[in-house]
Protein backbone atom coordinates (compact mmCIF):
# COMPACT_ATOMS: atom_id res chain seq x y z
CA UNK A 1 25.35 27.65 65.11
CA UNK A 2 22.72 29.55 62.75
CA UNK A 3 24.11 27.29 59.97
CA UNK A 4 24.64 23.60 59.41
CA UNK A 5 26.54 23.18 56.34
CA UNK A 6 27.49 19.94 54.86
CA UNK A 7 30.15 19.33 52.64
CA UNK A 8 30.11 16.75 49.47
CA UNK A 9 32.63 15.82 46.97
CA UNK A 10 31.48 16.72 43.60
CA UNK A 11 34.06 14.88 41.16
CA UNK A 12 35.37 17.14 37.59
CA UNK A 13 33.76 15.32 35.00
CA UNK A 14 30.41 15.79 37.05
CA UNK A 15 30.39 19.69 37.31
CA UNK A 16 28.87 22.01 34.51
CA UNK A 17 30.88 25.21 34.90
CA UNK A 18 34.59 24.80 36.27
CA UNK A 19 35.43 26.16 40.20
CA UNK A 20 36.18 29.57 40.29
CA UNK A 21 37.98 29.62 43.10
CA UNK A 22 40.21 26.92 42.54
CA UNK A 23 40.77 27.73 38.43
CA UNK A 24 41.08 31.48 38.73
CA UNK A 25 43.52 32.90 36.53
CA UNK A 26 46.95 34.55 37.89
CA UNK A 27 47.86 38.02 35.97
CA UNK A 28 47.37 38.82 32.69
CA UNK A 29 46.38 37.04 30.03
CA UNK A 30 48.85 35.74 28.04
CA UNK A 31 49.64 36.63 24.13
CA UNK A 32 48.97 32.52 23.84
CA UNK A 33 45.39 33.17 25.27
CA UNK A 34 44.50 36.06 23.42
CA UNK A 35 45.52 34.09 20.11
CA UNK A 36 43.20 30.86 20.98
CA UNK A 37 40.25 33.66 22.16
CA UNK A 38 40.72 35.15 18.54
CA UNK A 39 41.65 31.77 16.76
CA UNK A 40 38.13 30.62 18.19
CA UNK A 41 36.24 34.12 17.49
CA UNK A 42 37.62 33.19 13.62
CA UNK A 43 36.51 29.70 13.24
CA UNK A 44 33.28 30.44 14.99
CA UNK A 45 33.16 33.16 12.18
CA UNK A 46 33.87 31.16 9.29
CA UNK A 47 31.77 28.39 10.18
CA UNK A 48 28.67 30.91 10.40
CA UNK A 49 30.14 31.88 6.84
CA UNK A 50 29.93 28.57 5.39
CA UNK A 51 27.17 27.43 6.45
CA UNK A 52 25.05 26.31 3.07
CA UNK A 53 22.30 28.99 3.46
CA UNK A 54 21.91 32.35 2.44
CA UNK A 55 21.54 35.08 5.37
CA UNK A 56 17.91 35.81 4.72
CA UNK A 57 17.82 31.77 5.30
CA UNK A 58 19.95 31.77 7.80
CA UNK A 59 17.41 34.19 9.85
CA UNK A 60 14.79 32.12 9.04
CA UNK A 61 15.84 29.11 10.21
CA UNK A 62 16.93 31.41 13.40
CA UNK A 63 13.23 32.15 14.05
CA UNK A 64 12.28 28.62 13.70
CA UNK A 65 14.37 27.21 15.43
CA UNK A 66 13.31 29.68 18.67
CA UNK A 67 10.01 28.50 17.52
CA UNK A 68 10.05 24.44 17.83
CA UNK A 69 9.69 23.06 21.21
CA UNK A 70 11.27 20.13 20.62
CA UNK A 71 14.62 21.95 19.82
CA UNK A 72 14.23 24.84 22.92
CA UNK A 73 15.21 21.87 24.78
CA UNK A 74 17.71 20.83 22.59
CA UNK A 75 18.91 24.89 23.00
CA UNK A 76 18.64 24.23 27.09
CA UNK A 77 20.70 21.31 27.22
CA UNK A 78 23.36 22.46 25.12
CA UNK A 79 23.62 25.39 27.01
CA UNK A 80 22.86 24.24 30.16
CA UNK A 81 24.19 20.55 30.21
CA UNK A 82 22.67 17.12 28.77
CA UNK A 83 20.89 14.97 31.70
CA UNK A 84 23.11 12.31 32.63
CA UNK A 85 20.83 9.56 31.70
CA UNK A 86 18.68 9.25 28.23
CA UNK A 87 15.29 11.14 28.55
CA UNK A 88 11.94 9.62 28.51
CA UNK A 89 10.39 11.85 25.80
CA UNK A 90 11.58 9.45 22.75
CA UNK A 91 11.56 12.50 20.17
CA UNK A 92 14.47 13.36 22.45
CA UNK A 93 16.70 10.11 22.69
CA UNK A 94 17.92 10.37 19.64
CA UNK A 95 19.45 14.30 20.30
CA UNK A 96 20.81 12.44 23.38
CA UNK A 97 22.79 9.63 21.85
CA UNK A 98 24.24 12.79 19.30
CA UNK A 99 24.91 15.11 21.98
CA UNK A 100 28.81 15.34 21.56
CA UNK A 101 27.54 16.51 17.58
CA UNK A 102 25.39 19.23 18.64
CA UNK A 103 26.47 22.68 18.99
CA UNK A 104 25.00 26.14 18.85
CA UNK A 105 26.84 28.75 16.42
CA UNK A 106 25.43 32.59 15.91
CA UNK A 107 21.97 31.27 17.84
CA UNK A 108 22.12 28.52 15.43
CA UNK A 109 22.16 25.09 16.51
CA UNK A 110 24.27 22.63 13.97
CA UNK A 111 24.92 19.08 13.97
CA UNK A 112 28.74 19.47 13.44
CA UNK A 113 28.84 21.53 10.40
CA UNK A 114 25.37 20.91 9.38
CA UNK A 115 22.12 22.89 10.03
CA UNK A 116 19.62 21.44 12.22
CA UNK A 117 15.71 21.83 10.76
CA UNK A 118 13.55 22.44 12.22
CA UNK A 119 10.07 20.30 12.54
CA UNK A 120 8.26 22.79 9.85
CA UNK A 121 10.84 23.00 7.51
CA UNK A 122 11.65 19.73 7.06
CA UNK A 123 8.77 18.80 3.77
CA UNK A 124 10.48 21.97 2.43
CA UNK A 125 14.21 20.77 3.07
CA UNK A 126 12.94 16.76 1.47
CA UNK A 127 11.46 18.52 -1.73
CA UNK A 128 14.61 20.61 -2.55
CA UNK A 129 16.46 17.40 -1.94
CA UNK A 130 14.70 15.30 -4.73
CA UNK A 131 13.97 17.54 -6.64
CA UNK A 132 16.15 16.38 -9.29
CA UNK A 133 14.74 13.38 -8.63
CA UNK A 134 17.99 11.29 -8.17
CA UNK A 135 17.80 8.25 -6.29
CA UNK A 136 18.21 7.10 -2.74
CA UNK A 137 21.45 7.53 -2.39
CA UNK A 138 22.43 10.53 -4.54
CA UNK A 139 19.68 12.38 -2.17
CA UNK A 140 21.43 11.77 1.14
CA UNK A 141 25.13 12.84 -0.51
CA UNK A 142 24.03 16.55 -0.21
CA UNK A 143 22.32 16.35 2.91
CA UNK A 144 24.80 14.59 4.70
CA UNK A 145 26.96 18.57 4.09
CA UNK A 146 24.22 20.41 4.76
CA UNK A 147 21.05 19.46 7.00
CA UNK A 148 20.13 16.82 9.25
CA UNK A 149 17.36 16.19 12.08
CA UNK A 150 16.64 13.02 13.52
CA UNK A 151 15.77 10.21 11.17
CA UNK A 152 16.34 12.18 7.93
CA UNK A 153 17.75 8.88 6.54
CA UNK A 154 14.84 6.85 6.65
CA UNK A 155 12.26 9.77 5.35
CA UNK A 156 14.96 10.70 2.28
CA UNK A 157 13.79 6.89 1.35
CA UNK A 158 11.02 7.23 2.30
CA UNK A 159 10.26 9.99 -0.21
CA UNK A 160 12.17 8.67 -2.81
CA UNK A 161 10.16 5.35 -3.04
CA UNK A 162 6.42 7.44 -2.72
CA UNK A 163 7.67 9.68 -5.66
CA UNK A 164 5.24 9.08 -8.01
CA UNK A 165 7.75 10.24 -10.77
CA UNK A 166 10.45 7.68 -10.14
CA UNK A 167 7.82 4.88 -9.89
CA UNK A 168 6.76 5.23 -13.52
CA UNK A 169 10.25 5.45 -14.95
CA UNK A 170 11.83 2.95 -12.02
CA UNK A 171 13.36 -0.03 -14.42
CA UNK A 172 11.65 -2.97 -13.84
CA UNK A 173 13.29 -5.89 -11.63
CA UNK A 174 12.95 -9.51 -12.54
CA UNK A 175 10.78 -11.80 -11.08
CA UNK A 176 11.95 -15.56 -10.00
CA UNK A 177 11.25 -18.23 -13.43
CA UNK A 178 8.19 -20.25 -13.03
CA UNK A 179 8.52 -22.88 -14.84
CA UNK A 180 5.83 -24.96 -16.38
CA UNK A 181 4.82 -27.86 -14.91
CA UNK A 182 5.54 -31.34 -16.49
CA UNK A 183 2.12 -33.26 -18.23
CA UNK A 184 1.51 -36.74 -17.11
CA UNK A 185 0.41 -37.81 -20.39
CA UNK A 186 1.11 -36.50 -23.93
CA UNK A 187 -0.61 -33.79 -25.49
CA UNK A 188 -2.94 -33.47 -22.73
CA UNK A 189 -1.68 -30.12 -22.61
CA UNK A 190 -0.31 -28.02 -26.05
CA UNK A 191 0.55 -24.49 -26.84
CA UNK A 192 0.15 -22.94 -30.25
CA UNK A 193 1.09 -19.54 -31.80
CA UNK A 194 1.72 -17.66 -34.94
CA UNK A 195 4.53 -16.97 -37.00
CA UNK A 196 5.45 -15.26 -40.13
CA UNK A 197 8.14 -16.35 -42.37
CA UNK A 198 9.31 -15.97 -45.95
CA UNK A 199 5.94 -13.98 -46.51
CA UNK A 200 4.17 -16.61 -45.29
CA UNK A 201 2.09 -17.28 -41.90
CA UNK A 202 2.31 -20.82 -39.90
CA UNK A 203 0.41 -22.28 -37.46
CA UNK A 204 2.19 -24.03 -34.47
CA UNK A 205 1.06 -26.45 -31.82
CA UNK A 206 3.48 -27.81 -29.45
CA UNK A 207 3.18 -30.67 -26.87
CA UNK A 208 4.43 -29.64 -23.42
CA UNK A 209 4.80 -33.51 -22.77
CA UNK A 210 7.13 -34.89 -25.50
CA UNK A 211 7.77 -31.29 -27.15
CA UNK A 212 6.66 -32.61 -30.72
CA UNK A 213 6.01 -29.82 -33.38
CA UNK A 214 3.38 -29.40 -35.76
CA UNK A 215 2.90 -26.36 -38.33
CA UNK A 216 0.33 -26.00 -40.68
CA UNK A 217 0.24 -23.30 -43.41
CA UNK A 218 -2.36 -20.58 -43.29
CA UNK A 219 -4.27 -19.33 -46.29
CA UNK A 220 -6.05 -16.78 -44.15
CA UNK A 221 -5.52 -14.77 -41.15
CA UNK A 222 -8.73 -15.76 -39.59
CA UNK A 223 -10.37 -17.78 -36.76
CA UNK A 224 -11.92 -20.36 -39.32
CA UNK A 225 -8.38 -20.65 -41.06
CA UNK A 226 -7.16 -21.61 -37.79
CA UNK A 227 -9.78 -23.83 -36.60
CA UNK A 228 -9.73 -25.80 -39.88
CA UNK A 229 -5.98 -26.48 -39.38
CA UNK A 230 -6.53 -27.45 -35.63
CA UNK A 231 -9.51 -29.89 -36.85
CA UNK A 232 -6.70 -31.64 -39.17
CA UNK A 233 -3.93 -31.62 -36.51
CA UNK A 234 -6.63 -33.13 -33.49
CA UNK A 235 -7.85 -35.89 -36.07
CA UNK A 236 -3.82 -37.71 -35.71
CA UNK A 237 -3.03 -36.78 -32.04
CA UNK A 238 -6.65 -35.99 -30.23
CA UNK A 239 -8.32 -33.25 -28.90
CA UNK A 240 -5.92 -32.24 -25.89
CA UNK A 241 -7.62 -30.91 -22.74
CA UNK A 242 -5.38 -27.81 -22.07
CA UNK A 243 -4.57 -25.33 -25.84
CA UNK A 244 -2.53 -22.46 -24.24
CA UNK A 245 -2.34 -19.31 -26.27
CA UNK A 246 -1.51 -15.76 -26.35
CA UNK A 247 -4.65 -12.90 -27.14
CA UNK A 248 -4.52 -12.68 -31.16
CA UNK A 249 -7.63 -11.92 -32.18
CA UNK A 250 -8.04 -14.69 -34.07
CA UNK A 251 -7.78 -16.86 -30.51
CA UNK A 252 -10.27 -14.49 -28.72
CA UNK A 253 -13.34 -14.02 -31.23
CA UNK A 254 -16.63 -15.89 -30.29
CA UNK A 255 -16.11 -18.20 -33.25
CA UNK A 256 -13.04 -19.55 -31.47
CA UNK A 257 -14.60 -19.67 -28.32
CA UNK A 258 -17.34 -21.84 -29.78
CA UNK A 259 -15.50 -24.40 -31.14
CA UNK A 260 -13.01 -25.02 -28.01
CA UNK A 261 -16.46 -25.33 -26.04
CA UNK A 262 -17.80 -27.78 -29.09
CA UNK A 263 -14.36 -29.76 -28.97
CA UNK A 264 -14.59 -30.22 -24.79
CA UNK A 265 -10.96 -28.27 -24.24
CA UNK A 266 -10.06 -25.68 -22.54
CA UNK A 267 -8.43 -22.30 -23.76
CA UNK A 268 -6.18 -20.62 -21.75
CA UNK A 269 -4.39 -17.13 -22.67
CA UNK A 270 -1.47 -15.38 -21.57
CA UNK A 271 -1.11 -12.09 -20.33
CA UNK A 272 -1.04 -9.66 -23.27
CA UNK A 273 1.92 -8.11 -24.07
CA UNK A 274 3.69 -10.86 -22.08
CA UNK A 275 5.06 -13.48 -24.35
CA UNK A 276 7.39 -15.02 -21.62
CA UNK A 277 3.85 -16.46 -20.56
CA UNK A 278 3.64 -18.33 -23.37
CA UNK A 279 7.29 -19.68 -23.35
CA UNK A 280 6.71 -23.36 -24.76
CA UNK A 281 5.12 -22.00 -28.07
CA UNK A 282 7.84 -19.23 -28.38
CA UNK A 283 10.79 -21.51 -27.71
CA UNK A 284 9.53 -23.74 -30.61
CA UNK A 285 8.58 -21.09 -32.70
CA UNK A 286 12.47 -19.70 -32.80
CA UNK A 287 13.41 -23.13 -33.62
CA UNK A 288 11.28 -24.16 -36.30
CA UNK A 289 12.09 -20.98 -37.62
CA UNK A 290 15.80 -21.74 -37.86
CA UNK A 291 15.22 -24.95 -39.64
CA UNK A 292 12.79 -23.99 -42.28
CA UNK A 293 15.66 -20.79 -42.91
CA UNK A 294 18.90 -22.93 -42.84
CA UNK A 295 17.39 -26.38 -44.11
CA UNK A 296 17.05 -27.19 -47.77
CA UNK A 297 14.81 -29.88 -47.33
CA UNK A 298 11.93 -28.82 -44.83
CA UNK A 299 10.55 -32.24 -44.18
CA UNK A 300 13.89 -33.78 -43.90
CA UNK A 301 14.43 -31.01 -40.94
CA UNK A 302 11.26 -31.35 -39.33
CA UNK A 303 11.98 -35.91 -39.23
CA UNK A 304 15.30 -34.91 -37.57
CA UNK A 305 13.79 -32.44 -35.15
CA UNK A 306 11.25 -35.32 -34.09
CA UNK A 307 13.61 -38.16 -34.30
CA UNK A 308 16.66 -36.07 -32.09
CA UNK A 309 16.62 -37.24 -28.54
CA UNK A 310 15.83 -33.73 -25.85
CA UNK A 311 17.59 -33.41 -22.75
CA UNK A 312 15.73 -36.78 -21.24
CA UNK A 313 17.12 -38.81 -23.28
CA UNK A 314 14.35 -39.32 -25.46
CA UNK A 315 12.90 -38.04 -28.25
CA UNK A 316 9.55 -36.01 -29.17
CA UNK A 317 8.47 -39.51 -31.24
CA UNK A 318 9.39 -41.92 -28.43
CA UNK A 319 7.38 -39.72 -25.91
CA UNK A 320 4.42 -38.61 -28.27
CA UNK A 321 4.20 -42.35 -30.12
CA UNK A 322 5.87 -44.73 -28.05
CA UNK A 323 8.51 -45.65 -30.82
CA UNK A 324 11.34 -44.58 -32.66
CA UNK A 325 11.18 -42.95 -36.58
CA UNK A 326 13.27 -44.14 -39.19
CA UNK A 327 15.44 -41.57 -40.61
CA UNK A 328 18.35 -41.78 -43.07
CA UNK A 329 20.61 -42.41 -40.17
CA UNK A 330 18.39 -45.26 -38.78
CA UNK A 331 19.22 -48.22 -41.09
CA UNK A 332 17.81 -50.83 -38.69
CA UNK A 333 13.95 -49.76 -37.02
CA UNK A 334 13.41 -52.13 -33.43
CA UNK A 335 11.25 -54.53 -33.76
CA UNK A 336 9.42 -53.82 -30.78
CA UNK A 337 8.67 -50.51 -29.17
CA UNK A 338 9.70 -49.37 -26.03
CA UNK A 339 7.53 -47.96 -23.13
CA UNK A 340 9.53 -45.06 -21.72
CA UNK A 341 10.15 -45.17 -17.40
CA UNK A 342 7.75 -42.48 -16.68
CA UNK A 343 9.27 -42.23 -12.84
CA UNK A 344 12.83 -41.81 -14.23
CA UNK A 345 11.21 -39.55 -17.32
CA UNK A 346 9.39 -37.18 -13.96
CA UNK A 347 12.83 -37.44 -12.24
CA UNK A 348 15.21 -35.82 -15.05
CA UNK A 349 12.33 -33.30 -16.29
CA UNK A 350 12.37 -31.87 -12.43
CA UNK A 351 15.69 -31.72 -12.46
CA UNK A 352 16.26 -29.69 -15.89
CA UNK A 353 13.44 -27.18 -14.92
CA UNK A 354 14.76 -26.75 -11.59
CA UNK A 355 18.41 -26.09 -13.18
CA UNK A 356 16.78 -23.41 -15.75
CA UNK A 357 14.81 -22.04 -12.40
CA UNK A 358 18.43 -21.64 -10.88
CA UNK A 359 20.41 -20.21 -13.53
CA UNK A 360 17.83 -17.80 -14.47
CA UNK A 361 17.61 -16.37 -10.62
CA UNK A 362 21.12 -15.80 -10.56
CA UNK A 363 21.78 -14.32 -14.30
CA UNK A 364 19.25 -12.19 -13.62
CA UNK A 365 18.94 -10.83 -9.89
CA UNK A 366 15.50 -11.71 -9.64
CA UNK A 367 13.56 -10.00 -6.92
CA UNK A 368 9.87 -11.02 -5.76
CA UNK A 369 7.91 -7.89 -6.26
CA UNK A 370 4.95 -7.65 -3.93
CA UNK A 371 1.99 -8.80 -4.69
CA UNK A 372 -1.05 -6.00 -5.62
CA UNK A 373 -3.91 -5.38 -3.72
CA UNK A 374 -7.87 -4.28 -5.01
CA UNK A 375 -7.67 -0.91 -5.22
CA UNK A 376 -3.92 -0.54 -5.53
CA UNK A 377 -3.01 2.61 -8.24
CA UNK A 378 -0.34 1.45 -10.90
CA UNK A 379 0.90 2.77 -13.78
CA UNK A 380 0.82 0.34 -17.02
CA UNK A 381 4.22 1.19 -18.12
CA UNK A 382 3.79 -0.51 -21.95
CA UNK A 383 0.48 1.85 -22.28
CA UNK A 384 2.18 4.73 -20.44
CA UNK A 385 -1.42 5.52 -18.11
CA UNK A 386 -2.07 5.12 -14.52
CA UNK A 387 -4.85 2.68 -13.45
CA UNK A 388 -6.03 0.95 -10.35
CA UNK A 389 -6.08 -2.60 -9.58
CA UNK A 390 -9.45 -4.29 -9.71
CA UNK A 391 -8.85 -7.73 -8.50
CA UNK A 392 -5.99 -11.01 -9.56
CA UNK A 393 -6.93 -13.19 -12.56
CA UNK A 394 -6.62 -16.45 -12.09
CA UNK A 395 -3.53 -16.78 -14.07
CA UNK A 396 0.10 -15.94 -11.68
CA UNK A 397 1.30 -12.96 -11.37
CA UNK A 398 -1.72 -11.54 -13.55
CA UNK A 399 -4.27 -8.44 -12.89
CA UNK A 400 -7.07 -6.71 -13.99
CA UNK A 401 -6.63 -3.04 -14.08
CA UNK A 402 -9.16 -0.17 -14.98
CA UNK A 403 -7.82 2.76 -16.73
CA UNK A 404 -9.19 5.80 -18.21
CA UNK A 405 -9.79 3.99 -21.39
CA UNK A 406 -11.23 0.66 -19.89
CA UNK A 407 -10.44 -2.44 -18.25
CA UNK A 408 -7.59 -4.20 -19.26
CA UNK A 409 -5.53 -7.57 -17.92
CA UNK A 410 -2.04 -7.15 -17.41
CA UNK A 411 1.07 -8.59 -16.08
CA UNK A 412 2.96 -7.85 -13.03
CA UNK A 413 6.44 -6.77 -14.33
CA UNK A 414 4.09 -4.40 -16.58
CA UNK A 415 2.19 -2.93 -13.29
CA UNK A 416 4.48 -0.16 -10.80
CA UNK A 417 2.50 0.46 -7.87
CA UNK A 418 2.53 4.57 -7.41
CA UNK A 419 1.73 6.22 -4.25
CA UNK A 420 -1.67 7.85 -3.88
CA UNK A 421 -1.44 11.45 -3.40
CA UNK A 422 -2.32 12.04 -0.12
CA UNK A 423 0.60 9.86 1.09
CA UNK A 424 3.30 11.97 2.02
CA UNK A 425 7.07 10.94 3.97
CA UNK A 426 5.73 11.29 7.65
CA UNK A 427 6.90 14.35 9.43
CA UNK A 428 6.32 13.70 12.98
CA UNK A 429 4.28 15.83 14.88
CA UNK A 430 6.27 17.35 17.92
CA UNK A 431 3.86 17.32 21.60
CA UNK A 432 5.28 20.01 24.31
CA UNK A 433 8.50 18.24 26.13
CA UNK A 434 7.18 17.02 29.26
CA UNK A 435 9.06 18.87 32.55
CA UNK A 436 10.52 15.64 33.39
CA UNK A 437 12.83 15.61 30.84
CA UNK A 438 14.31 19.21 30.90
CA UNK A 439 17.68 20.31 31.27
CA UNK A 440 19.04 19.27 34.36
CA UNK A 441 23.10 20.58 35.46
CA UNK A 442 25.46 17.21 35.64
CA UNK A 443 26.16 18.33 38.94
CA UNK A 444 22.50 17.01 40.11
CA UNK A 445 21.86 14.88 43.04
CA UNK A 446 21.56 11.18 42.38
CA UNK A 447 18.27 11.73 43.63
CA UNK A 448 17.21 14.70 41.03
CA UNK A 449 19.01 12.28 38.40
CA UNK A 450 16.36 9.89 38.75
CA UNK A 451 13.60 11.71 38.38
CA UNK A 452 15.32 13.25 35.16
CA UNK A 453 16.57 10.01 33.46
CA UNK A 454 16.02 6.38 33.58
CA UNK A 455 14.68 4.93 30.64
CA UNK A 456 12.76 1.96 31.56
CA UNK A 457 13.51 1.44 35.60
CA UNK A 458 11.42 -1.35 36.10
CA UNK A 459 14.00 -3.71 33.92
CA UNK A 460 16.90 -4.09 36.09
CA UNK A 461 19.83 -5.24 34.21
CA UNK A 462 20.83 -8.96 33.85
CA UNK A 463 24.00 -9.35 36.14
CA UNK A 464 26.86 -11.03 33.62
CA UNK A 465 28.85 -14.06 34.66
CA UNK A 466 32.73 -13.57 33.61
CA UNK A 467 33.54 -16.31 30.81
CA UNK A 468 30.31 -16.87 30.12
CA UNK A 469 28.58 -16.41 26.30
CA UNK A 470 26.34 -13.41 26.03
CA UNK A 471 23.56 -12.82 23.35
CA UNK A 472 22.93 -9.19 22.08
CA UNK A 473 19.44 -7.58 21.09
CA UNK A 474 20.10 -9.56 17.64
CA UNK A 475 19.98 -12.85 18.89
CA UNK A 476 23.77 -13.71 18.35
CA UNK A 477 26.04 -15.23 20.54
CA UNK A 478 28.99 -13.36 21.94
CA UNK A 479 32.00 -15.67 23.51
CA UNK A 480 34.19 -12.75 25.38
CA UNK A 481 38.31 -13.59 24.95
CA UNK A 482 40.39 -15.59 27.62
CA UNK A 483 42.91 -13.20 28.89
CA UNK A 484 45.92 -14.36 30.54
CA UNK A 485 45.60 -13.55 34.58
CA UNK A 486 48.80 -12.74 36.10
């Protein structure tokens, strides 16, 4: 014979177009067939018409479309059948895995009722999108009706957390409590500040040891004023080796400076505009406050502040002096003074800061913001001007920032890192689709289906044993179900 054909058993679900010859139709069409032809012609119609686009836009997004290589072969293979297997171009997989999705409508391809964008459109399609500048989510509501491409998710956040915009007015988190740590020895370390009351300005020092107050009024709002009353105070305790302070001026002239360098301690500052920094001196200062208001008798108040046992157990004068006061409630004083346990004293104190630590975390939702690199542009949201990290101070979570009108030191919850302006959510770029990974009918060879599809052939898959625990790509365990065999 001239001919030596061979016949092979093509199964349904493997053929593009349907046999001719075996699914010919008999007679006329029926009035039922004419009514789905027209019932289709409609809702092809109407989805054209609802489509969110005007026509000019519409025909623009035509011409694109035509235009992107990456979706011709999206066009080929949903008019000429999706490869059986996943292709090896990876700006394709994902089309793949949403192939049942895909459709074309009027030359327009749509992702069920949604437009597919093209590559070039897309920075146009993300600006329109926030350009209300709404948040993550209120930015993917509308284009979840509208557009898609592949990975429009992840670049909507993307360019919602690079909008400069939204990073000066995003509200500020909080950051986990650090709390201070505990002195070994009293007033080693003290914290002072300034307060105004009845007309009247106080100094206060505070021992972050035993907590014991002391106030002294100020005639002057000066550094001398100030160093005069801290002369007076350091002749009945000492001179402490840490003062901790916010940035008054009175704290950072030179004449300050010259006497904590005469008196051998050392002055450390808070971050400006950052009283939580300061947090021992501020704690006492509300108190003291609310006793010199309510009390009628100020040194009466102050003795009972002293004399009251804290949280330890002990009181500020048992801590600071190593005894206990006499007060009007103490009718009998102890003839010999007791030495508090400094173990047990280390114990409860760790315990109470790390129960503050705790309570604040969870009242408050702290979050860890990351930590700023030299360099880094912020905007100082208390000054309301962008600036650019120069390096860390010493002090945590603290910065030195230059901005237009100098340097300044600031905290972190004060600092929101902004995007420079050349970055930009990344829009892919799209390389020619390699040959391999064209359209190919469902009706190939197993041999032509190779060449087409694996995705990784050298990894063969790892044969399963029935009733035995499997672990999936995310590292948990998977026990399948005992079925009853009958």
């Amino acid at each position: 014979m001239r001919f030596n054909p061979e016949v092979v058993h093509v199964s349904g679900k493997q053929q593009v177009t349907a046999d001719a010859l075996s699914r010919a139709p008999v007679g006329e069409p029926s009035d039922a067939d004419i009514a789905l032809v027209d019932d289709a012609a409609v809702m092809t119609q109407n989805t054209v018409d609802f489509l969110p686009a005007s026509p000019q836009k519409l025909q623009e997004i035509r011409a694109q479309q035509q235009a992107d290589p990456e979706l011709i072969e999206i066009f080929n293979f949903c008019q000429r059948g999706w490869p059986a297997f996943m292709p090896q171009n990876p700006l394709l997989q994902k089309y793949w895995v949403n192939q049942r999705h895909l459709t074309i409508v009027d030359e327009i391809l749509l992702f069920d009722d949604r437009i597919v964008i093209p590559t070039n459109m897309r920075m146009e399609m993300l600006n329109k999108l926030h350009e209300s500048h709404l948040g993550i989510t209120k930015c993917r509501a509308p284009a979840q009706t509208s557009v898609w491409w592949s990975n429009i998710s992840a670049q909507i956040e993307n360019m919602v957390r690079k909008c400069t915009v939204c990073a000066k007015l995003r509200p500020t988190t909080k950051e986990p409590l650090l709390p201070s740590s505990f002195p070994e020895h009293p007033w080693s370390r003290v914290a002072m500040d300034l307060f105004d009351l009845h007309g009247k300005t106080y100094l206060l020092l505070v021992d972050y040891h035993s907590r014991w107050p002391e106030i002294r009024l100020l005639d002057h709002l000066t550094s001398a004023a100030i160093i005069v009353r801290l002369k007076s105070i350091f002749a009945t305790h000492g001179i402490p080796e840490v003062v901790m302070s916010d940035n008054g001026p009175q704290f950072a002239s030179a004449e300050f400076q010259k006497f904590t360098r005469e008196f051998g301690f050392m002055h450390t500052t808070s971050s400006p505009r950052y009283p939580q920094a300061n947090g021992e001196a501020e704690r006492a200062v509300q108190t003291v406050k609310n006793l010199l208001r309510k009390a009628t008798d100020p040194y009466v108040a102050l003795l009972m502040c002293r004399a009251t046992p804290l949280q330890n157990g002990l009181a500020p004068t048992e801590l600071l002096m190593g005894r206990r006061l006499k007060t009007k409630l103490h009718f009998v004083q102890k003839a010999q003074p007791q030495k508090p346990d400094f173990l047990l004293l280390i114990q409860k104190e760790f315990r109470y800061r790390e129960n503050q630590r705790q309570n604040y975390n969870r009242r408050h939702g702290v979050q860890e913001a990351p930590e700023l690199q030299p360099g880094d542009p912020v905007f100082v949201k208390d000054l309301r001007r962008p600036g650019s990290v120069i390096n860390k101070y010493h002090n945590p979570r603290s910065y030195i920032v230059h901005t237009e009108q100098g340097t300044i030191r600031h905290n972190r919850p004060h600092l929101m890192a902004t995007p420079t302006p050349d970055q930009s959510p990344p829009v892919r770029s799209v390389p020619n689709a390699p040959d391999s990974s064209s359209a190919a009918p469902r009706s190939a060879s197993p041999e032509a289906t190779a060449t087409i599809a694996t995705v990784r052939p050298d990894i063969q898959p790892t044969p399963r044993v029935p009733g035995q625990p499997r672990v999936t790509r995310s590292g948990r365990s998977v026990i399948p179900p005992k079925r009853l065999d009958l």
